[in-house]
Protein backbone atom coordinates (compact mmCIF):
# COMPACT_ATOMS: atom_id res chain seq x y z
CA UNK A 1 51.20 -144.88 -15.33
CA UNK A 2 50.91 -141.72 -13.36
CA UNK A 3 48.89 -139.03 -12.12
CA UNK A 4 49.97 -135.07 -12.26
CA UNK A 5 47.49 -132.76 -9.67
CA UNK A 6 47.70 -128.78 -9.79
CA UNK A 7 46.93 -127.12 -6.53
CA UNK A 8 45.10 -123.80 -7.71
CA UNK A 9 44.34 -122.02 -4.19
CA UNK A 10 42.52 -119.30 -5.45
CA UNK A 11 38.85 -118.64 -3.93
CA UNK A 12 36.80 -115.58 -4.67
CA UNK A 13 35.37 -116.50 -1.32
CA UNK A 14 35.71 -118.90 1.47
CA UNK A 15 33.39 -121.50 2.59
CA UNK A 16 32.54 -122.02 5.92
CA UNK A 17 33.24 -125.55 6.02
CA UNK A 18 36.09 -125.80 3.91
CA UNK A 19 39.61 -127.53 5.70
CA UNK A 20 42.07 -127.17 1.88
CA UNK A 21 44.58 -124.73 1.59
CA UNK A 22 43.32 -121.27 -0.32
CA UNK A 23 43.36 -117.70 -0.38
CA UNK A 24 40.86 -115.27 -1.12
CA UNK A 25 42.86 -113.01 -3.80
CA UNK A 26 42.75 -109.45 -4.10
CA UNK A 27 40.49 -107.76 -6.77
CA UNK A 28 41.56 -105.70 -9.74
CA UNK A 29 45.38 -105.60 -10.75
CA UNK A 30 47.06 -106.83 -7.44
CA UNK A 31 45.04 -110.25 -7.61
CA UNK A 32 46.16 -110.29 -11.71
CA UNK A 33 49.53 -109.87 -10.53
CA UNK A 34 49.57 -112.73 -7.78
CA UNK A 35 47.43 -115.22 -10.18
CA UNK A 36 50.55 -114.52 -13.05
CA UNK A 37 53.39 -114.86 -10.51
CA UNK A 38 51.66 -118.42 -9.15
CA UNK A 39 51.23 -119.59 -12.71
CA UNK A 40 54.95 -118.86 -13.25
CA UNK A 41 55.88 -120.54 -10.21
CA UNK A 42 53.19 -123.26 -11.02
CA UNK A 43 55.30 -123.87 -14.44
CA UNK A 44 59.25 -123.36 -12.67
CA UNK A 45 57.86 -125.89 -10.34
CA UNK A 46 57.28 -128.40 -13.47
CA UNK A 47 60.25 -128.08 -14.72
CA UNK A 48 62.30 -128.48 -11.92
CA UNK A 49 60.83 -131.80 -10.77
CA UNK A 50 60.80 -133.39 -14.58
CA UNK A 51 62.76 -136.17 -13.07
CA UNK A 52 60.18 -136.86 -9.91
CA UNK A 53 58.26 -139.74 -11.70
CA UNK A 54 61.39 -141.22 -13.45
CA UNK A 55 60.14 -142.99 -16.34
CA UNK A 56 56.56 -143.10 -15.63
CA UNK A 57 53.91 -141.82 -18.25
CA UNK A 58 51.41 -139.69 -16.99
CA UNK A 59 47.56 -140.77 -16.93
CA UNK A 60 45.25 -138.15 -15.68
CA UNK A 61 45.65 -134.55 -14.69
CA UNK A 62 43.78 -132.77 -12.19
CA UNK A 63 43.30 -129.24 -11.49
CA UNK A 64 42.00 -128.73 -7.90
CA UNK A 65 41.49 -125.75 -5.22
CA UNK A 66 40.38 -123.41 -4.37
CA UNK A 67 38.54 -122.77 -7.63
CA UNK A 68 40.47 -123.14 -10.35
CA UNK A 69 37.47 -121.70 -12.71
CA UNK A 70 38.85 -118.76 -11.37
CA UNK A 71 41.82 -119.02 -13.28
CA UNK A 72 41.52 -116.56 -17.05
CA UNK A 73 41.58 -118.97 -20.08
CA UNK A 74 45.37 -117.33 -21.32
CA UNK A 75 46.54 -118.66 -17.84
CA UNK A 76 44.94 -122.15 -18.15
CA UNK A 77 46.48 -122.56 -21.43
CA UNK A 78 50.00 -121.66 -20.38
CA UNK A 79 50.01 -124.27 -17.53
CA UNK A 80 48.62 -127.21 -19.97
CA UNK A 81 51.43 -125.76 -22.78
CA UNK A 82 54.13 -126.34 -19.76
CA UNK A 83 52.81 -129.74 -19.23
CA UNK A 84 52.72 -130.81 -22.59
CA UNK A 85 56.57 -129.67 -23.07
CA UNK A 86 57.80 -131.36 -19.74
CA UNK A 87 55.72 -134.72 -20.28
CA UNK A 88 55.07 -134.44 -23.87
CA UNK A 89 51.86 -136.00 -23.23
CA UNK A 90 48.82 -136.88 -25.62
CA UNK A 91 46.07 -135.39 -23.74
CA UNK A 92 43.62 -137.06 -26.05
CA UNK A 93 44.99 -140.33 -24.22
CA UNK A 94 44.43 -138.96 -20.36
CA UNK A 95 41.61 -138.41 -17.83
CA UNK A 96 41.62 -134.39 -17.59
CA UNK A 97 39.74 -132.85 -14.52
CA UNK A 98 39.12 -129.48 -13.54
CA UNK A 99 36.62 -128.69 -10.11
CA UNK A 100 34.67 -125.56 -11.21
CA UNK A 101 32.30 -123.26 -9.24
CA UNK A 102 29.12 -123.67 -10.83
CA UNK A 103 28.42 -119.44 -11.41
CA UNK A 104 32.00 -119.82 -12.81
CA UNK A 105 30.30 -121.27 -16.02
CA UNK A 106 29.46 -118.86 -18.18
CA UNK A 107 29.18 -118.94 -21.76
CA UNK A 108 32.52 -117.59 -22.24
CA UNK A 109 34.26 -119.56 -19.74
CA UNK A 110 32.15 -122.87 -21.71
CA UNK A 111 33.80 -121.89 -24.89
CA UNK A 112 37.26 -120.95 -23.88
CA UNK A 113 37.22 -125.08 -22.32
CA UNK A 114 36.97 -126.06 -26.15
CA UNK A 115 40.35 -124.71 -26.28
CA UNK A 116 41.78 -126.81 -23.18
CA UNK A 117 42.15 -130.84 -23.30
CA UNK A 118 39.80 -130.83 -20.11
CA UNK A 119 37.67 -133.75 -20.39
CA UNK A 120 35.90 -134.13 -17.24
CA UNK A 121 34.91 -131.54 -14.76
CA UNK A 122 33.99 -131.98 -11.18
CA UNK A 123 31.50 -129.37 -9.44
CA UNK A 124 30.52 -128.61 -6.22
CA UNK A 125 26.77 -128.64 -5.90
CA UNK A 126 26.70 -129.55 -2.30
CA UNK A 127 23.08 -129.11 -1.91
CA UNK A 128 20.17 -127.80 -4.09
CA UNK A 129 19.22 -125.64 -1.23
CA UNK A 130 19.36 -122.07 -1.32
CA UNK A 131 18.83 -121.72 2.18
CA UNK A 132 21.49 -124.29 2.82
CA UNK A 133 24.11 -122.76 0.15
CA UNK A 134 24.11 -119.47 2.22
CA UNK A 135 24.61 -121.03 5.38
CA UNK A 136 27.34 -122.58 3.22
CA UNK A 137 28.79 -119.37 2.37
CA UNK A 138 28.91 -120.59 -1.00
CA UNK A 139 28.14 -118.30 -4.32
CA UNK A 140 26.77 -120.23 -6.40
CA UNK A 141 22.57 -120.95 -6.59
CA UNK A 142 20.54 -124.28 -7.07
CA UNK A 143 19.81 -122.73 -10.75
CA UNK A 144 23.32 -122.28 -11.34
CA UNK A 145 24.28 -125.70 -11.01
CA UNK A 146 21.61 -126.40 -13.48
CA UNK A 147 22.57 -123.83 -16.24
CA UNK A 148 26.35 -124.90 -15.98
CA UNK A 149 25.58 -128.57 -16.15
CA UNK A 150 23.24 -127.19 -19.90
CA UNK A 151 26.61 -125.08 -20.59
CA UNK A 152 29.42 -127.60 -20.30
CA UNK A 153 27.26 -130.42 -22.03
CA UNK A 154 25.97 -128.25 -25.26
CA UNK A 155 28.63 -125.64 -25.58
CA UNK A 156 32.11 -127.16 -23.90
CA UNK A 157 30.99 -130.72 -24.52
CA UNK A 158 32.08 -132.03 -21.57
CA UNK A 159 30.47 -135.34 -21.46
CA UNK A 160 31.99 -136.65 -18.09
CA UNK A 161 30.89 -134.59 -14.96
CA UNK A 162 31.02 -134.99 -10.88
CA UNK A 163 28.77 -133.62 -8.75
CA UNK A 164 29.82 -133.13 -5.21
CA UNK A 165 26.88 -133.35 -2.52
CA UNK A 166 26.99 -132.73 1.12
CA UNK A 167 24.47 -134.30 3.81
CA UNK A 168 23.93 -133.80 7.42
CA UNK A 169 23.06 -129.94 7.94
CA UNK A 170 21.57 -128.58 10.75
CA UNK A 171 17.77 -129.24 11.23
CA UNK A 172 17.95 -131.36 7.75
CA UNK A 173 15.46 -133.96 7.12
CA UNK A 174 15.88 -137.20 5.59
CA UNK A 175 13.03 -136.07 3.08
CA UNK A 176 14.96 -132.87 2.28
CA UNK A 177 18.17 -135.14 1.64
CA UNK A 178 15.95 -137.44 -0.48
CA UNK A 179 15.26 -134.22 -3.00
CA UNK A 180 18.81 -133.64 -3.15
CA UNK A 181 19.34 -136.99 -4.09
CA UNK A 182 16.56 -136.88 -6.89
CA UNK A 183 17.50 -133.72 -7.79
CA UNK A 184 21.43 -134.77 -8.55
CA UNK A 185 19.29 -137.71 -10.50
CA UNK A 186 17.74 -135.95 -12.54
CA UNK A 187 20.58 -133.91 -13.78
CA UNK A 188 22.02 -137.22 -15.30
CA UNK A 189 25.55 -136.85 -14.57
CA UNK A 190 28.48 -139.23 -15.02
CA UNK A 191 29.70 -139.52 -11.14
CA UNK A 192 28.46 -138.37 -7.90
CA UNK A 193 30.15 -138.07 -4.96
CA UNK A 194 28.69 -137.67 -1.36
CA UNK A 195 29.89 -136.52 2.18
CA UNK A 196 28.77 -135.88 5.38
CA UNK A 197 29.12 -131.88 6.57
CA UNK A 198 32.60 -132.30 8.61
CA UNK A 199 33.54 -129.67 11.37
CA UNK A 200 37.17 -129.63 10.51
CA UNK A 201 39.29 -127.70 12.95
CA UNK A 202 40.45 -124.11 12.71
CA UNK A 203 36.91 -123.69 9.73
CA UNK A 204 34.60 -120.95 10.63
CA UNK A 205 32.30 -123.62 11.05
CA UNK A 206 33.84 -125.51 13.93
CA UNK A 207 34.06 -122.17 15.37
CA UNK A 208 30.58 -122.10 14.73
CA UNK A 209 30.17 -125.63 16.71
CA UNK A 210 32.04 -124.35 19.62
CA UNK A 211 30.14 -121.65 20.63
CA UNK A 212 27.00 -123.43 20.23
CA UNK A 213 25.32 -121.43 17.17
CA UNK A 214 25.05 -125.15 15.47
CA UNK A 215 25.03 -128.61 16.04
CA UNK A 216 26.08 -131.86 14.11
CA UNK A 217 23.53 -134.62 13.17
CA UNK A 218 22.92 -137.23 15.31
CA UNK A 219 23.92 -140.95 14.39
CA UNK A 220 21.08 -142.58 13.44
CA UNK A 221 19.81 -139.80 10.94
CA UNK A 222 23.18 -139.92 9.62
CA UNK A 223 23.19 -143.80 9.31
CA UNK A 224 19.50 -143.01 7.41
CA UNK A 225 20.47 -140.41 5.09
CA UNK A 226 23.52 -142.56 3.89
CA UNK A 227 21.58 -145.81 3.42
CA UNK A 228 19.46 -143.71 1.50
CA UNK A 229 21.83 -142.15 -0.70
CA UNK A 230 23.38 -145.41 -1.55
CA UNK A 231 20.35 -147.33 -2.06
CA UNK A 232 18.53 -144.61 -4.84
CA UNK A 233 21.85 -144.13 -6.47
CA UNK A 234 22.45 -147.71 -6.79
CA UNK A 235 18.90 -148.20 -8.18
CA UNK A 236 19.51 -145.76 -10.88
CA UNK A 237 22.51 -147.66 -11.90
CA UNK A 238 25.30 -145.84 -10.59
CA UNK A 239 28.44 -148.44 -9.12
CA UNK A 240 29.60 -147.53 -5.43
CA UNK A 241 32.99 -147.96 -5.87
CA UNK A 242 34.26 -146.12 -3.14
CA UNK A 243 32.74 -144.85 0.44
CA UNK A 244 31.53 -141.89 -1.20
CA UNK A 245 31.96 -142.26 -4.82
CA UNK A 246 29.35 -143.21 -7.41
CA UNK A 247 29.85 -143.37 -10.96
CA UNK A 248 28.08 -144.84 -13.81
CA UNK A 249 29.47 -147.65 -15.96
CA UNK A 250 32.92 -147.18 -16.89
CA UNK A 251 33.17 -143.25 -15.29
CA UNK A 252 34.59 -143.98 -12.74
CA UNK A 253 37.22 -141.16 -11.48
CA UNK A 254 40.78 -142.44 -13.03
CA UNK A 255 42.78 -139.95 -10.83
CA UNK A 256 41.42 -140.34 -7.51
CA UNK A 257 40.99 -144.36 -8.23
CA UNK A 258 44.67 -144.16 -8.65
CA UNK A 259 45.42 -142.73 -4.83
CA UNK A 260 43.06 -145.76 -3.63
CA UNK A 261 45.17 -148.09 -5.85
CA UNK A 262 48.62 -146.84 -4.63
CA UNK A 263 49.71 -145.28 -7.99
CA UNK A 264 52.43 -142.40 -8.05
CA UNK A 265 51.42 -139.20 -8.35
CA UNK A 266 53.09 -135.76 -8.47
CA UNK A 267 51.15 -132.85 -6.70
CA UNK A 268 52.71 -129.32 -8.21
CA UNK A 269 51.62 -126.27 -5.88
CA UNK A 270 51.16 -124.46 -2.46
CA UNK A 271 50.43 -127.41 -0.39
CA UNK A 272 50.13 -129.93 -2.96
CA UNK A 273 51.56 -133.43 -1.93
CA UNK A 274 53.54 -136.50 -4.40
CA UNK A 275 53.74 -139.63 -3.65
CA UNK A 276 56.95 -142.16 -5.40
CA UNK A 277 56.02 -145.37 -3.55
CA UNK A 278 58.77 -145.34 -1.73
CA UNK A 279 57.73 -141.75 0.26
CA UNK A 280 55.68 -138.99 0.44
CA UNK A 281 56.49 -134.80 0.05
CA UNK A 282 54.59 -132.22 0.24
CA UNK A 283 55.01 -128.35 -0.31
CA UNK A 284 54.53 -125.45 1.95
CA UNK A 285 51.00 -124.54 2.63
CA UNK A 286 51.68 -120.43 1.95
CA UNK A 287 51.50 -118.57 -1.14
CA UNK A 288 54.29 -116.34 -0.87
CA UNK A 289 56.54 -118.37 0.35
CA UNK A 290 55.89 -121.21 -2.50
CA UNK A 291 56.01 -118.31 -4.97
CA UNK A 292 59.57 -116.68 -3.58
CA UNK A 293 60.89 -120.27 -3.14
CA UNK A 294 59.90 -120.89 -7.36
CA UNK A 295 61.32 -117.18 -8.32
CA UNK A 296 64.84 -117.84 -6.67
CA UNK A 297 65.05 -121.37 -8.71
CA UNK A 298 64.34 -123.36 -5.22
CA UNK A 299 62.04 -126.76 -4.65
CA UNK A 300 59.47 -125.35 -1.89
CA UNK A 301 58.75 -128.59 -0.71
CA UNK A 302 58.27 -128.48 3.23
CA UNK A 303 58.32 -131.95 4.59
CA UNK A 304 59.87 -135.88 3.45
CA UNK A 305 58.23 -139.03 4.99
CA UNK A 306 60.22 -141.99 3.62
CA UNK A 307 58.17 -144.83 3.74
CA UNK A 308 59.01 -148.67 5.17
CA UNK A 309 57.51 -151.66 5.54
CA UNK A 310 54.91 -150.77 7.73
CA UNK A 311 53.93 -147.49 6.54
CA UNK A 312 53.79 -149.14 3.15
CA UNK A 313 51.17 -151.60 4.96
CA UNK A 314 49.02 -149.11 6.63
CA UNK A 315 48.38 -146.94 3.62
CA UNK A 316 47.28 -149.65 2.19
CA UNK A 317 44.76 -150.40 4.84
CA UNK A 318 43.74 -146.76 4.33
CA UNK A 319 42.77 -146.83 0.38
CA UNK A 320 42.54 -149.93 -0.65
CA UNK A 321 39.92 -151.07 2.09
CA UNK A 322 38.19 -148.01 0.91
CA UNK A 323 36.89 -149.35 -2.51
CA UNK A 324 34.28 -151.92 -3.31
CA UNK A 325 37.61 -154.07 -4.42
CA UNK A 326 39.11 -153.90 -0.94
CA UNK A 327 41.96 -155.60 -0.06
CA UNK A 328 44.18 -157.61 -2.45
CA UNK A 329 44.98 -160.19 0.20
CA UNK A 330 47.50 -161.62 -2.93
CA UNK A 331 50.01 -158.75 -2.70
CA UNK A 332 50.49 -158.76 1.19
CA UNK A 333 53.43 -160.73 2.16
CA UNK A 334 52.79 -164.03 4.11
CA UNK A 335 53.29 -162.38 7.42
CA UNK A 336 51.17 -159.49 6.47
CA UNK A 337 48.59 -161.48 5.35
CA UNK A 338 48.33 -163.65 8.97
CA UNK A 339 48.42 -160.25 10.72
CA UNK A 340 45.55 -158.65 8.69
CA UNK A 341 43.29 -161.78 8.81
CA UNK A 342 44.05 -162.04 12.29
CA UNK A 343 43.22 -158.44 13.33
CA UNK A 344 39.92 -158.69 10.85
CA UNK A 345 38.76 -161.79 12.39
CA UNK A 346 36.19 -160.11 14.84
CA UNK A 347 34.89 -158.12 12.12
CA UNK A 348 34.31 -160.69 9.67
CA UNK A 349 32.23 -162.49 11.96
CA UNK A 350 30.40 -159.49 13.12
CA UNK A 351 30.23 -158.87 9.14
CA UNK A 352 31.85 -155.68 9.14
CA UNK A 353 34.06 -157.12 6.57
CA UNK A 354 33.69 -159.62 4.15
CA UNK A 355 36.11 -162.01 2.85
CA UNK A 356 36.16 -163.93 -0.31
CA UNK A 357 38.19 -164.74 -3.64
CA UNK A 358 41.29 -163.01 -2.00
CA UNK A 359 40.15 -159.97 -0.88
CA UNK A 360 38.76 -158.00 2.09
CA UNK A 361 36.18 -155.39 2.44
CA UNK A 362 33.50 -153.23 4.21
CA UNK A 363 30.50 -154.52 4.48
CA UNK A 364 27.84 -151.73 4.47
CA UNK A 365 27.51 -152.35 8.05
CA UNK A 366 31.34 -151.81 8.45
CA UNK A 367 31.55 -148.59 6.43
CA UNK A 368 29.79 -146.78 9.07
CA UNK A 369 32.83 -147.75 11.12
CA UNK A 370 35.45 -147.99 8.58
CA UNK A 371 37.93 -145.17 10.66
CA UNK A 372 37.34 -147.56 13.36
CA UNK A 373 37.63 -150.98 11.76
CA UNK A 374 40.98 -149.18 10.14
CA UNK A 375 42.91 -148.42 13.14
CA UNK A 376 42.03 -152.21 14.21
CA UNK A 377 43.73 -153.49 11.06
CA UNK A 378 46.67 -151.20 10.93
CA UNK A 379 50.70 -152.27 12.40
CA UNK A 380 51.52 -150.91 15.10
């Protein structure tokens, strides 16, 4: 089994934090025009790379941005048409996910998802702020988030969504983090997922950072909020199965499970990568050159990382330890095994990690390190 993702970089505006590949398109008929020739190179892109996961089935889909609730409903059907007649897929069998903006949901938008095999949408909520949304940059209002959530559950009948949150603003309390928290609670979603605001390089917002107009939480407030977050979510029944993924019983997220669990994947796109087991690709991170590449019949994949022994061993130190599984000690080799027990000795006594019926993993004392505790455990 397999996973397909869809890069759709389309934004009809740019958040201050974000570090993913997207363009803000044009309005009117030019942005029509460059939304119709991506699509086209979206589907030429299919086609040519039929062959990439040999004679695996595919499992889950996702559509990810950008905003790909920007998309029109004709366009979204053409690319799951394409997909159906170069997989010949039962959708009803697969875990379909589409990230939406929350004011993307209207009542139009809702119905015309009746019409897709979407199953499962993920939104970005990030805070229930309004103050804190439009530092974000982002369009969407606290009430929005609410109204979509009413929209996709009564009208699309979606009955699997993600919420993402964000933590760790400027000048935000731990009790202002704790109404977030209640807030997502209360909205009685299927999965959750949480980060800390990041000040990713070459974002408005590190720019922001360096010339002092904001400033990053300090450690212990951040330790706080996240013990928090963990602890309410977990005592309203949702699993932590990954450092900052919640779901409730049996939601978890199939696709993204799968990159933690070392499962192929094909990534069609600008920017999107695939992963064969045996290496990694990845396309070029520009529009028009991914969409001239398509038009004149060409693969516009950018870079090739073939992958031996011991890349094959760190990338497994950098999923797998991030789930509550951890570490299936059973499908190292022997001399991996003596070099990963032997590098995770001080941390199992300092109970970063935990070991125990064949497996290793983070303690919640080690997740605050985990980057850390990572780098310890990788070959070098």
């Amino acid at each position: 089994m397999s996973g397909l993702y869809l890069h759709i970089p389309f934004c009809a505006s740019r958040c201050i934090y974000c570090g993913f590949y997207s363009t803000v398109h044009p309005k009117g008929h030019i942005g029509i025009n460059i939304q119709e020739r991506y699509i086209s190179a979206l589907c030429t892109e299919l086609n040519l790379r039929r062959n990439y996961l040999a004679n695996e089935s595919l499992s889950t889909i996702y559509l990810g941005g950008g905003t790909p609730s920007q998309l029109l409903p004709s366009q979204l059907e053409r690319i799951f048409y394409n997909i159906y007649e170069v997989y010949g897929c039962r959708f009803d069998d697969m875990e379909i996910t589409m990230e939406c903006n929350p004011d993307d949901i209207t009542i139009g938008f809702a119905n015309s998802l009746k019409a897709l095999p979407v199953n499962r949408i993920s939104m970005g909520a990030q805070t229930f702020s309004d103050q804190r949304l439009q530092f974000l940059r982002r369009r969407h209002t606290s009430a929005d988030v609410r109204r979509a959530i009413n929209l996709l559950r009564t009208v699309a009948g979606i009955d699997n969504i993600s919420l993402d949150l964000m933590f760790g603003f400027p000048s935000e309390t731990l009790e202002e983090w704790r109404d977030d928290v209640d807030t997502a609670l209360s909205l009685e979603v299927e999965h959750i997922s949480a980060y800390s605001l990041m000040f990713e390089e070459d974002t408005p917002l590190y720019r922001m950072l360096e010339r002092g107009e904001t400033s990053e939480i300090d450690d212990e407030l951040y330790r706080r909020m996240y013990n928090l977050l963990i602890d309410n979510l977990t005592a309203a029944g949702y699993e932590h199965y990954e450092i900052s993924n919640f779901a409730q019983p049996h939601r978890r997220s199939r696709h993204n499970s799968s990159y933690w669990s070392g499962v192929p994947y094909i990534g069609i796109g600008t920017a999107a990568h695939s992963f064969d087991t045996n290496s990694r690709q990845w396309n070029v991170a520009d529009i028009n050159q991914y969409i001239s590449a398509l038009e004149n019949n060409r693969l516009p994949i950018e870079g090739r990382e073939e992958l031996d022994a011991k890349l094959q061993y760190n990338d497994l130190i950098t999923t797998a330890l991030r789930t509550s599984e951890g570490i299936d000690l059973t499908k190292l080799s022997p001399a991996n095994r003596d070099y990963l027990l032997t590098c995770a000795e001080p941390h199992i006594h300092s109970r970063r990690l935990a070991l125990g019926n064949n497996s290793l993993t983070l303690t919640r004392e080690g997740i605050y390190i985990s980057d850390s505790i990572m780098a310890d455990l990788m070959a070098v």
